[in-house]
Structure formats: structure tokens, C-alpha cells
Protein backbone atom coordinates (compact mmCIF):
# COMPACT_ATOMS: atom_id res chain seq x y z
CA UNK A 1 -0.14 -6.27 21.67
CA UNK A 2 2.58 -3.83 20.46
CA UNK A 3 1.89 0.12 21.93
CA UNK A 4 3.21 0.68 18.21
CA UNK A 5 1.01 -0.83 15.91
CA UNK A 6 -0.61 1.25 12.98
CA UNK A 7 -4.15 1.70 13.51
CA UNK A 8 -6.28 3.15 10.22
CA UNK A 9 -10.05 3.96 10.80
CA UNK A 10 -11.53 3.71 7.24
CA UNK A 11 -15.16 5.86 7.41
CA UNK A 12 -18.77 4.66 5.96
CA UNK A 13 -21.12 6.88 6.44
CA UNK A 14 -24.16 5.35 4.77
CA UNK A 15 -24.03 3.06 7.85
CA UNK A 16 -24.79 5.44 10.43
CA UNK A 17 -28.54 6.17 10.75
CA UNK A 18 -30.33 9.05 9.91
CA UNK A 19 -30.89 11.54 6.41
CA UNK A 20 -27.31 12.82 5.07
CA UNK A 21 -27.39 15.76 7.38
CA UNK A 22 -27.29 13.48 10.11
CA UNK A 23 -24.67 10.99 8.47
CA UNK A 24 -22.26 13.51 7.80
CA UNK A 25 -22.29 15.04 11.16
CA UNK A 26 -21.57 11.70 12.42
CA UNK A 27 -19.36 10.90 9.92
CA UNK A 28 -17.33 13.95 11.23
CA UNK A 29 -17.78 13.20 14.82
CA UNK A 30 -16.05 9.93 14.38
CA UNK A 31 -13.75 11.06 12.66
CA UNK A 32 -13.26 13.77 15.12
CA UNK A 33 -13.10 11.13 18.11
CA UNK A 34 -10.49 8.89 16.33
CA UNK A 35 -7.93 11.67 16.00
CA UNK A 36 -8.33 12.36 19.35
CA UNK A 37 -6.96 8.93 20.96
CA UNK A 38 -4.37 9.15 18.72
CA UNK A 39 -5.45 6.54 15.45
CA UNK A 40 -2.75 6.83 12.74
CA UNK A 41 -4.53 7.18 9.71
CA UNK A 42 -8.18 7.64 8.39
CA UNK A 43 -9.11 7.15 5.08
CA UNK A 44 -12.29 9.20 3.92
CA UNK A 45 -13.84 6.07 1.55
CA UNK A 46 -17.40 7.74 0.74
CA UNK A 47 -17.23 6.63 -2.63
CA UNK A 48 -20.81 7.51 -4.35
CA UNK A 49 -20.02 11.59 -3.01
CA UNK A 50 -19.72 13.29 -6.30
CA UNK A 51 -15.98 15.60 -6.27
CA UNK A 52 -17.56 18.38 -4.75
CA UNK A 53 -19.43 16.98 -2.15
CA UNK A 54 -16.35 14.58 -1.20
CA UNK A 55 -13.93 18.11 -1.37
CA UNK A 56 -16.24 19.77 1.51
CA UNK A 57 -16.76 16.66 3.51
CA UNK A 58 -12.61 16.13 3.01
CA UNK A 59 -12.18 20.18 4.16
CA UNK A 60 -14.49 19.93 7.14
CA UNK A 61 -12.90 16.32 8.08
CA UNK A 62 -9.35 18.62 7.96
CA UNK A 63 -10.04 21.30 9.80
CA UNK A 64 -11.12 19.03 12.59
CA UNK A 65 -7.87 17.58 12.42
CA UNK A 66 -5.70 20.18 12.27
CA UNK A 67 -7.71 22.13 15.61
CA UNK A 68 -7.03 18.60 17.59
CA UNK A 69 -3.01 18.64 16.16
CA UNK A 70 -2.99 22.53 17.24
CA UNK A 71 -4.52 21.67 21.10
CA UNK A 72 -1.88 18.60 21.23
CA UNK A 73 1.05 18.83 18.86
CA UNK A 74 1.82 14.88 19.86
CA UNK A 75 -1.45 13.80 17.50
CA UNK A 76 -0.34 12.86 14.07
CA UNK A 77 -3.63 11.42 12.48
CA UNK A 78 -3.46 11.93 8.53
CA UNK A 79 -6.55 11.80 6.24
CA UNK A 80 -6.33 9.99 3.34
CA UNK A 81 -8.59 10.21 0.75
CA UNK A 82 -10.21 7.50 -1.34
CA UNK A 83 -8.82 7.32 -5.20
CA UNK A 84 -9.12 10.64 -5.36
CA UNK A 85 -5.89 13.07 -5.44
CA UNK A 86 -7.51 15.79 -7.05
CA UNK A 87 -9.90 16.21 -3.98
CA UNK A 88 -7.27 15.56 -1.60
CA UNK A 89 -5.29 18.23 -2.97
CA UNK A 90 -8.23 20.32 -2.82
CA UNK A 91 -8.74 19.78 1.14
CA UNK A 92 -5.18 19.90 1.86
CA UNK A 93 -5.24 15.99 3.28
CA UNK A 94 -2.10 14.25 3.81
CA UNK A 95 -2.72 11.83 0.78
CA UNK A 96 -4.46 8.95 -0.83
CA UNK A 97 -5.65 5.73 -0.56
CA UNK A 98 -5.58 3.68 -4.00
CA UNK A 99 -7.58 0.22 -5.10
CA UNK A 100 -5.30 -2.56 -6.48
CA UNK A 101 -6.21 -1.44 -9.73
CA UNK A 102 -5.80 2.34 -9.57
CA UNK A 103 -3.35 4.78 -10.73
CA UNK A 104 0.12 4.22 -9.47
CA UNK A 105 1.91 5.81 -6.69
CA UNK A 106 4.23 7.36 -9.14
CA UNK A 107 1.33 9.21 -10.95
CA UNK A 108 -0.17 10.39 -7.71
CA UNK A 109 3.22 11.86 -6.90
CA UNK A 110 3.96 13.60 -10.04
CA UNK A 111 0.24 15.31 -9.53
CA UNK A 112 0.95 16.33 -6.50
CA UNK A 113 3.84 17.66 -7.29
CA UNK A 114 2.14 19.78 -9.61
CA UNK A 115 -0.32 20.93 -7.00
CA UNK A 116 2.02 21.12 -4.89
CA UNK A 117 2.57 24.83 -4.97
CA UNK A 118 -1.32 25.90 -4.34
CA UNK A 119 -2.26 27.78 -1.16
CA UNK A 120 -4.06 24.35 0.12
CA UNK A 121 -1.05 22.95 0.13
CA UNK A 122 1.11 25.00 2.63
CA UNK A 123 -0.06 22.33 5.72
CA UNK A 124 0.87 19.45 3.93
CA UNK A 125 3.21 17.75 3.33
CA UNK A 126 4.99 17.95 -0.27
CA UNK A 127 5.21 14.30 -0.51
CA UNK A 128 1.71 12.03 -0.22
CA UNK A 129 0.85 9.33 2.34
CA UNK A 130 -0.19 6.80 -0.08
CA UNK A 131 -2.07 3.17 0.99
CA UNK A 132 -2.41 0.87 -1.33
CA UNK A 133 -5.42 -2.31 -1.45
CA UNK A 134 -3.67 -5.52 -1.38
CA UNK A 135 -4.66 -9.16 -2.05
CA UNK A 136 -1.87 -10.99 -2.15
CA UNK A 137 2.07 -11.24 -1.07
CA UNK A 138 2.83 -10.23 -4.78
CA UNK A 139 0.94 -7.26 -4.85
CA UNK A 140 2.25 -6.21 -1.65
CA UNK A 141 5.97 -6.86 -2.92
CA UNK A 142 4.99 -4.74 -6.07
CA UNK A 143 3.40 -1.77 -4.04
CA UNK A 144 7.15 -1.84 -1.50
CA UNK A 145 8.93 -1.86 -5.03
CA UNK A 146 6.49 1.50 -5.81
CA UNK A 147 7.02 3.15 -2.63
CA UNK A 148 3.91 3.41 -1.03
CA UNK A 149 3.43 4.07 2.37
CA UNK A 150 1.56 1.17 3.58
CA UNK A 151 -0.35 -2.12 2.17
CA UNK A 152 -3.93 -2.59 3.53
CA UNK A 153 -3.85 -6.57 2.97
CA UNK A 154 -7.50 -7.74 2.77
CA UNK A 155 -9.42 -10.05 3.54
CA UNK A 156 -7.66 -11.21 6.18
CA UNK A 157 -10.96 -13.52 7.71
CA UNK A 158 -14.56 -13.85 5.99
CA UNK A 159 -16.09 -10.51 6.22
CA UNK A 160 -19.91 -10.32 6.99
CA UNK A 161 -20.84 -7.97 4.32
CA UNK A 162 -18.94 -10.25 1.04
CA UNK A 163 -19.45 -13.38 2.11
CA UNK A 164 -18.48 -14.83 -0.74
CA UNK A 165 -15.15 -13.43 -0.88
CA UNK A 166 -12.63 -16.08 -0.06
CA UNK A 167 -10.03 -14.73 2.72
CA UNK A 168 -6.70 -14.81 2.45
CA UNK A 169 -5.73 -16.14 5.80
CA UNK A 170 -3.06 -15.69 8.41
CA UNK A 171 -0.32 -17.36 5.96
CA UNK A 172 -0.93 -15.29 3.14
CA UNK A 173 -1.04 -11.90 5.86
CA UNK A 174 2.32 -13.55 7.05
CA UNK A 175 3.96 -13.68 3.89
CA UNK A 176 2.95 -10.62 2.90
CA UNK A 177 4.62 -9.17 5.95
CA UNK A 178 8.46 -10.00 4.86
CA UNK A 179 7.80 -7.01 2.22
CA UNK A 180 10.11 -3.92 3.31
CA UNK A 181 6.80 -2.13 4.03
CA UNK A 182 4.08 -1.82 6.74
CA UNK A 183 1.50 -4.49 6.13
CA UNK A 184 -2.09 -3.54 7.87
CA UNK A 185 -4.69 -6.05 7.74
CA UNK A 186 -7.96 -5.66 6.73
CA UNK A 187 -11.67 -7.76 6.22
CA UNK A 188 -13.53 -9.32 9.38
CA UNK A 189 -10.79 -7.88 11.55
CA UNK A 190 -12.25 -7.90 15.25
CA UNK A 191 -10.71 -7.34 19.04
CA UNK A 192 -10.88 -11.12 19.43
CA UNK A 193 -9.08 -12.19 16.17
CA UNK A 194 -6.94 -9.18 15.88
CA UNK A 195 -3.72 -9.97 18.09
CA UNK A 196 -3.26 -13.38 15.61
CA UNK A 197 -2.66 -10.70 13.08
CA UNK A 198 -0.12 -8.87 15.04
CA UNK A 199 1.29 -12.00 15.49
CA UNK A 200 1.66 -12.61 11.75
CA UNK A 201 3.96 -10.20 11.57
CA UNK A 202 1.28 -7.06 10.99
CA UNK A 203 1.68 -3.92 11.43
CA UNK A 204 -1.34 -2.54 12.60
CA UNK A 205 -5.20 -3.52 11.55
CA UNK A 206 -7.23 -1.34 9.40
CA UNK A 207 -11.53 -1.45 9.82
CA UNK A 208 -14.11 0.12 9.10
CA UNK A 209 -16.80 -1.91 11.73
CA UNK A 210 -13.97 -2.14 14.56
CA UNK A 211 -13.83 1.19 15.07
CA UNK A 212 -16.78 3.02 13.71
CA UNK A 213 -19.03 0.51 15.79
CA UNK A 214 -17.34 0.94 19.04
CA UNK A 215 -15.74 3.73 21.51
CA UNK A 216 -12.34 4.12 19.80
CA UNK A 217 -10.91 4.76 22.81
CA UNK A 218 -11.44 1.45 23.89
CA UNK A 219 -10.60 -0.24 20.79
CA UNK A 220 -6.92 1.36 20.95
CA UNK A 221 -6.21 0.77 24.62
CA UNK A 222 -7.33 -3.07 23.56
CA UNK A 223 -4.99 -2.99 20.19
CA UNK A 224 -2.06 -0.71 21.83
CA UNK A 225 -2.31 -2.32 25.25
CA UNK A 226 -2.75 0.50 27.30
């Protein structure tokens, strides 16, 4: 497997045992132990956090970050956060992730433009990161023609949790790849099954099981080959 490819940790906390005190710290020490071997990109997904509660998760998931990119200047792991650029804004993060059916990454660019001049904004970076949902080789297409970052092209294989979604397969994941844009795959991605999608032409995988469920260090000596 390529010592390049794109690896993006996306966090559930409600999945780690424990009252919210205790899934929040160990939301935070994951998150804390994939920047430190080096993953690419997390994307802070706790979706039923009301704005405030999601801004002070987002701040203390930041200033973890930025410590580990002060002791080694070689880590570049950016936090995205889920759908919400107002909060990302807020906790200085290095931009969004967006649904299929979100705002556009036009719109998230001309509000962060706005915000761009706020103190909370002076260790970012003026423009967002921005990952889009995809779910099918047009979508990805129209997300390239948008200028997004990256496509998060799901689901790749029958995911545990949504049975009854129908996966797109390794054809569809290799189409999608010919778009002039990084294509991650995503749904039921594991170690065993996750080379084929390198070899569909992927860029990197994207999980939230694969990494939150093992040692991440593990998982990206497996995925990086080293």
C-alpha cells in the first residue's frame, strides 16, 4: 500500500463507553492519538452536540492539535468539523466536512471569508479544508467542479450499522476516482478489504470503526506500509 495515501479518522463518541464525561475524554484521547502517528484529517461528526457544546469539544480537540504540531512541526492533521462552519470558525479548525445535500463549498468559503478576520482565525488557514459526502461518480465530478478538497465516497462495502444500504462497490469507487480530486473511501472499510480500494484508484480510506476500534498506530503502519 502507498506510504501516501490520505487517511481521515471520522470520531463517534456515543460509541465509547461510559457517561459523557467519560466519552468526551475519550473522544479527545483518540483524537489526540491519531494526530500523533501522523492521520491526515479528522472530522469531529458529533452531530446531536448542540453549537455550544460542539464549539468547546471542537476548541479542546484544537488545542490538542496544535501542542502535537508545536512538539513536531512535520504533523499536519487538520480538524474538520461536521456541517458546521460557524463552529469551526469558532474553534479555529482547519474546515468542514459537508453531507451531499449541504451548503456548497462556495457558501462555506464566502463565510469564512467573512470570519476570516476574527482573532480565532490567526492559526488557520484563510482558505477551508472542505470534504464533501459522496455517492456516486457524478456527485464526485460535481464536488471537483466546486473545488472541494476531497470526496469521502461511501459506501464502498455493506456497512454493519445500515445494512440496508446498498454499497456502491469497487466499480463505482473506481470511476469515481478519474475525478481531478482525491477520492477517500468510506462504509465497511476494514484492514482486510482496504488495499482493493487503493487499488481502485483511492486515495486514502476514511472510518470511523477502523480506527477508533483499534491502535491507530497499527492501522497506519498496515495502510501506509511502514
Amino acid at each position: 500500500m502507498a506510504q501516501h495515501s490520505i487517511l481521515y479518522y471520522i470520531t463517534d463518541r456515543s460509541a465509547f463507553p461510559g457517561d459523557e464525561s467519560a466519552r468526551r475524554r475519550r473522544l479527545l484521547e483518540k483524537i489526540s492519538e491519531a494526530a500523533s502517528v501522523g492521520i491526515d484529517y479528522i472530522q469531529l461528526r458529533e452531530k446531536d452536540l448542540c453549537a455550544r457544546d460542539l464549539e468547546s469539544l471542537a476548541q479542546d480537540a484544537m488545542r490538542i492539535i496544535l501542542q502535537l504540531r508545536t512538539e513536531n512541526r512535520e504533523l499536519r492533521t487538520a480538524l474538520l468539523i461536521n456541517s458546521r462552519t460557524d463552529v469551526a470558525l469558532a474553534a479555529a479548525a482547519d474546515g468542514v466536512h459537508l453531507p451531499s445535500n449541504d451548503v456548497s463549498p462556495k457558501d462555506v468559503r464566502q463565510v469564512w471569508k467573512c470570519g476570516a478576520g476574527t482573532p480565532a482565525r490567526e492559526v488557520s488557514p484563510q482558505d477551508p479544508l472542505i470534504s464533501i459526502s459522496c455517492h456516486s461518480p457524478a456527485e464526485v465530478a460535481q464536488v471537483a467542479s466546486n473545488r472541494a478538497t476531497v470526496a469521502l465516497f461511501a459506501p464502498v462495502f455493506e456497512k454493519k450499522d445500515a445494512p440496508g444500504a446498498r454499497p456502491a462497490a469497487l466499480d463505482a469507487l473506481r470511476q469515481a476516482c478519474r475525478s481531478e480530486i482525491p477520492v477517500l473511501a468510506l462504509g465497511g472499510v476494514t484492514l482486510q478489504n482496504a488495499q482493493s480500494c487503493l487499488h481502485a484508484g483511492a486515495a486514502g480510506i476514511a472510518a470511523i470503526r477502523l480506527f477508533q476500534e483499534n491502535d491507530i498506530a497499527t492501522v497506519v503502519r498496515e495502510l501506509r506500509g511502514y
